[in-house]
N, C-alpha and C. Protein backbone atom coordinates (compact mmCIF):
# COMPACT_ATOMS: atom_id res chain seq x y z
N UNK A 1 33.87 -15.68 8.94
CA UNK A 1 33.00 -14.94 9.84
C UNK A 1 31.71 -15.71 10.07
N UNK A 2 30.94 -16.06 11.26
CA UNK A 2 30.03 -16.51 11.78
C UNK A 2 29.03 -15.54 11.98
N UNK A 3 27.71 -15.86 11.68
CA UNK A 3 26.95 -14.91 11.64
C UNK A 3 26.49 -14.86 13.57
N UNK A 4 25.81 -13.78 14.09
CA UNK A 4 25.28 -13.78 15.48
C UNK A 4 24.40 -14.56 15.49
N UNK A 5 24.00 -15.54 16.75
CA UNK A 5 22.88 -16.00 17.23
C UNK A 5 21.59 -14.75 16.80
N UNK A 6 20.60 -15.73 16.59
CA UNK A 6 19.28 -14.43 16.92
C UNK A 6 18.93 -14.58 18.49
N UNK A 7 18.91 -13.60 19.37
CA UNK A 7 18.06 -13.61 20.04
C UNK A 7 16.81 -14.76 19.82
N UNK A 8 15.66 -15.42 20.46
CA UNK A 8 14.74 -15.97 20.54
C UNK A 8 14.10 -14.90 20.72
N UNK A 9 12.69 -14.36 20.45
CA UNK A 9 11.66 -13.46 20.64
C UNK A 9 11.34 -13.28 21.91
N UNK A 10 10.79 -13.11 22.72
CA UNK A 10 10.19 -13.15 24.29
C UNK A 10 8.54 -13.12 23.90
N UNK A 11 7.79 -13.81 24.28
CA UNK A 11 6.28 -14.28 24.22
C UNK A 11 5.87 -13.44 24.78
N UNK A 12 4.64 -11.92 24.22
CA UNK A 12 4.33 -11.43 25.44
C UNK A 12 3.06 -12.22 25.65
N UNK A 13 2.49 -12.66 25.13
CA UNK A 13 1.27 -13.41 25.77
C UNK A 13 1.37 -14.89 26.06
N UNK A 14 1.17 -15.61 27.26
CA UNK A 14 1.27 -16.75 27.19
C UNK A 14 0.70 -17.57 26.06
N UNK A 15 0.86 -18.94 25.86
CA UNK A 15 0.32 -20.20 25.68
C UNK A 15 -1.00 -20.64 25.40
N UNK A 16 -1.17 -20.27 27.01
CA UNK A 16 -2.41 -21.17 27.24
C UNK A 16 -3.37 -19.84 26.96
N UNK A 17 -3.61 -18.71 27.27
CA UNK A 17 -4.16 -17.78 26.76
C UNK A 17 -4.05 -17.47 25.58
N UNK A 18 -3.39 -17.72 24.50
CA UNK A 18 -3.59 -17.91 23.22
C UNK A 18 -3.90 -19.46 22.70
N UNK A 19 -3.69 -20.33 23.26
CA UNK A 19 -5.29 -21.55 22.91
C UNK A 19 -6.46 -21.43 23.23
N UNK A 20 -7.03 -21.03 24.31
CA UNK A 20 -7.76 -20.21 24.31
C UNK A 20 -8.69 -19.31 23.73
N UNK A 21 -8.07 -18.44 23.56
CA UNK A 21 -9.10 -17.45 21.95
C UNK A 21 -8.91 -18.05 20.95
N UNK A 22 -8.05 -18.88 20.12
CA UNK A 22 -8.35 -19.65 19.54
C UNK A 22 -9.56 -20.72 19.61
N UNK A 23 -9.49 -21.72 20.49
CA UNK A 23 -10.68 -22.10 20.63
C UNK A 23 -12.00 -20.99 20.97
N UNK A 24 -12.09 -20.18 21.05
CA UNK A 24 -13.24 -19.26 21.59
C UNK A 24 -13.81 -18.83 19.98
N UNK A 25 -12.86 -18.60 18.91
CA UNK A 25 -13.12 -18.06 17.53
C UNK A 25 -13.31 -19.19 16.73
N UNK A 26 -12.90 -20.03 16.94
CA UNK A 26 -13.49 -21.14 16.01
C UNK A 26 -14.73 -21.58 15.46
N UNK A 27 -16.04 -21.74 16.62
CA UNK A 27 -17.12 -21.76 16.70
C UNK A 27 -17.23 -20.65 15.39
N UNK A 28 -17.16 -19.23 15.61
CA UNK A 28 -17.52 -18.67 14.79
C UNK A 28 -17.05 -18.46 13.31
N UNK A 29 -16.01 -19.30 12.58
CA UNK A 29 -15.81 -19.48 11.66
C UNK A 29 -16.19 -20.70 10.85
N UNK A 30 -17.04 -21.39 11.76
CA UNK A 30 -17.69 -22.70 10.79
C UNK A 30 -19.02 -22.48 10.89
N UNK A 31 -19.62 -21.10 10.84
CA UNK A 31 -20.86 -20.86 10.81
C UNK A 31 -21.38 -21.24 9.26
N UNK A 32 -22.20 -21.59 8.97
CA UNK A 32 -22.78 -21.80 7.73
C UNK A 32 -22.57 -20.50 6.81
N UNK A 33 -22.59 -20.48 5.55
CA UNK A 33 -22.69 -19.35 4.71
C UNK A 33 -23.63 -19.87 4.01
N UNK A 34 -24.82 -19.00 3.69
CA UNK A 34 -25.85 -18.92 2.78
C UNK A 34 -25.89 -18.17 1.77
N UNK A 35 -26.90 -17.80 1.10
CA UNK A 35 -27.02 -17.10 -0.66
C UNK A 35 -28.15 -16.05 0.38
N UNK A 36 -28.16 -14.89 -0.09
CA UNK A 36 -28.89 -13.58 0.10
C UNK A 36 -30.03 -13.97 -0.80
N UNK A 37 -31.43 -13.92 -0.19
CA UNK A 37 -33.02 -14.02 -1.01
C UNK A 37 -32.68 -12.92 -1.38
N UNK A 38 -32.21 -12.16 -1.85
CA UNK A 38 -32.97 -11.02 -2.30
C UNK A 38 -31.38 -10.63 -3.87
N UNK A 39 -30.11 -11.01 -3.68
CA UNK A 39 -29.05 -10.87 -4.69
C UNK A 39 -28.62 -11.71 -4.95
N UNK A 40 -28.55 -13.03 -4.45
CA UNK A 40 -27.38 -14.35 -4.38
C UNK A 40 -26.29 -14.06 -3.66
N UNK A 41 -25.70 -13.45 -2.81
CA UNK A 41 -24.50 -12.49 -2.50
C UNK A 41 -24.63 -13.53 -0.59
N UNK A 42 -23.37 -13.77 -0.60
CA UNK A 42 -22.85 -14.54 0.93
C UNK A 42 -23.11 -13.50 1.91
N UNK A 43 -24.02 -14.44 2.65
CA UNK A 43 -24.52 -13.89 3.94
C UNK A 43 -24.81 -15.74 5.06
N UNK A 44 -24.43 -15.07 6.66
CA UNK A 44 -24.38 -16.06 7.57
C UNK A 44 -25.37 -16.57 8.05
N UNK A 45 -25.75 -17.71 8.70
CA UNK A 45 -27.11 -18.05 9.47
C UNK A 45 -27.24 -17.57 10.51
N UNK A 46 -26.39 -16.36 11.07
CA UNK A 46 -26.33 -15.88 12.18
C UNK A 46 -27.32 -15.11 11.84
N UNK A 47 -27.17 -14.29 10.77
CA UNK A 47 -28.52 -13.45 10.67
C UNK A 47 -30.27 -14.05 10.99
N UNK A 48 -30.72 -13.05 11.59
CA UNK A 48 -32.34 -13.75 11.66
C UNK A 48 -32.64 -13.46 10.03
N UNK A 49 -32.51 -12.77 9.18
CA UNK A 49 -33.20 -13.10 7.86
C UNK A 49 -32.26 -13.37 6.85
N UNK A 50 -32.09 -14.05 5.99
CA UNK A 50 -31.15 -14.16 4.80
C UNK A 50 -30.70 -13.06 3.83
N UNK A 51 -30.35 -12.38 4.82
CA UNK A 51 -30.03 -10.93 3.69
C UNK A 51 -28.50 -10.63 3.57
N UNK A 52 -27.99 -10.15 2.57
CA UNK A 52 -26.27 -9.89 2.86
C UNK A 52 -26.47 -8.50 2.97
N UNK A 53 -25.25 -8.05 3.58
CA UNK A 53 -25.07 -6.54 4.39
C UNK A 53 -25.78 -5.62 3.38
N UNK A 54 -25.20 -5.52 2.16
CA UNK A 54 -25.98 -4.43 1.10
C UNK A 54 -27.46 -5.10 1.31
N UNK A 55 -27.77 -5.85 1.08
CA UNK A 55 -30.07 -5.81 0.84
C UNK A 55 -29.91 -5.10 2.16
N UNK A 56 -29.34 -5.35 3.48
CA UNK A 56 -29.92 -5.29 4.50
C UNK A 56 -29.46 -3.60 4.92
N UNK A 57 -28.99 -2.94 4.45
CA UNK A 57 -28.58 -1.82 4.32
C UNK A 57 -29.53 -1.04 3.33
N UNK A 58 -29.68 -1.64 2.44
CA UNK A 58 -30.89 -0.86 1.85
C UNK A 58 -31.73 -1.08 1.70
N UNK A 59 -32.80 -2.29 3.03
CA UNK A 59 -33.71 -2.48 3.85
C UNK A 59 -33.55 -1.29 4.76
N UNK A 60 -32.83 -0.86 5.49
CA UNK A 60 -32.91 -0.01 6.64
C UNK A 60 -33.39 1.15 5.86
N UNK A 61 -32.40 1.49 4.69
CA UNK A 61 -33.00 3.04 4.50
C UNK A 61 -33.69 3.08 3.90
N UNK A 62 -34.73 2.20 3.16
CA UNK A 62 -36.04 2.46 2.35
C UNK A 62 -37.29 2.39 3.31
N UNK A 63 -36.79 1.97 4.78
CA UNK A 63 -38.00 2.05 5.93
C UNK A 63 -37.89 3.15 6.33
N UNK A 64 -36.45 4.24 6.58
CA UNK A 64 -36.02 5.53 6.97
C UNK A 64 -37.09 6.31 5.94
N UNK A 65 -37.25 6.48 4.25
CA UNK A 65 -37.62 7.09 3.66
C UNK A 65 -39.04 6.86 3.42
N UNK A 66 -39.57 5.99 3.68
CA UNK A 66 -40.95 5.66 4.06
C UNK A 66 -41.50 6.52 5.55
N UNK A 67 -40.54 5.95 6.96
CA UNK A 67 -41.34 7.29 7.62
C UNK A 67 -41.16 8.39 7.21
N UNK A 68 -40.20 9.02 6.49
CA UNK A 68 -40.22 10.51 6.37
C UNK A 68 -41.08 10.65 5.44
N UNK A 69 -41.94 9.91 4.57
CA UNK A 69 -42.91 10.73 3.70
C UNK A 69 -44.06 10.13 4.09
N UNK A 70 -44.60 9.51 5.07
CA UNK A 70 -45.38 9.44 5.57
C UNK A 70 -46.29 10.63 6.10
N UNK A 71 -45.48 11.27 6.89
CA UNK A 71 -46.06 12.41 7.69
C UNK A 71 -46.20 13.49 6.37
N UNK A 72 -45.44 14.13 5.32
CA UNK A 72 -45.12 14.75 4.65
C UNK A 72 -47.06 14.70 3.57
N UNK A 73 -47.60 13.19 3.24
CA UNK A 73 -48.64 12.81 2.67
C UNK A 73 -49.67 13.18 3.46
N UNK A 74 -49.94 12.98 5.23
CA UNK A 74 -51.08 13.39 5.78
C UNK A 74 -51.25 15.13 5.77
């Protein structure tokens, strides 16, 4: 007994449109990785400050809890 041919797949996306986004994502995977000032923890030079997602996450909400007791003190 001989096994069946496979079918070949059918491409739904061309070729050249998948070289393409390939080249388009590349750029962004040889971005530099840096150390976080504030944990040592990998963060990109894309960022304007050297922070990795956690400092910079709990940068946002210690400025959130600062205005709210601001007004609360006058």
């Amino acid at each position: 007994m001989k096994r069946k041919a496979q079918p070949k797949p059918e491409t739904v996306v061309p070729a050249e449109i998948l070289e393409q986004a390939k080249l388009a994502i590349s750029p962004d995977r040889l971005t530099k990785v840096v150390k976080c000032s504030v944990c040592g923890g990998a963060t990109t030079m894309a960022a304007a400050e050297p922070l990795c997602w956690v400092c910079r996450r709990l940068k946002i909400s210690a400025w959130r809890e600062i205005e709210q007791q601001i007004p609360a003190q006058e």
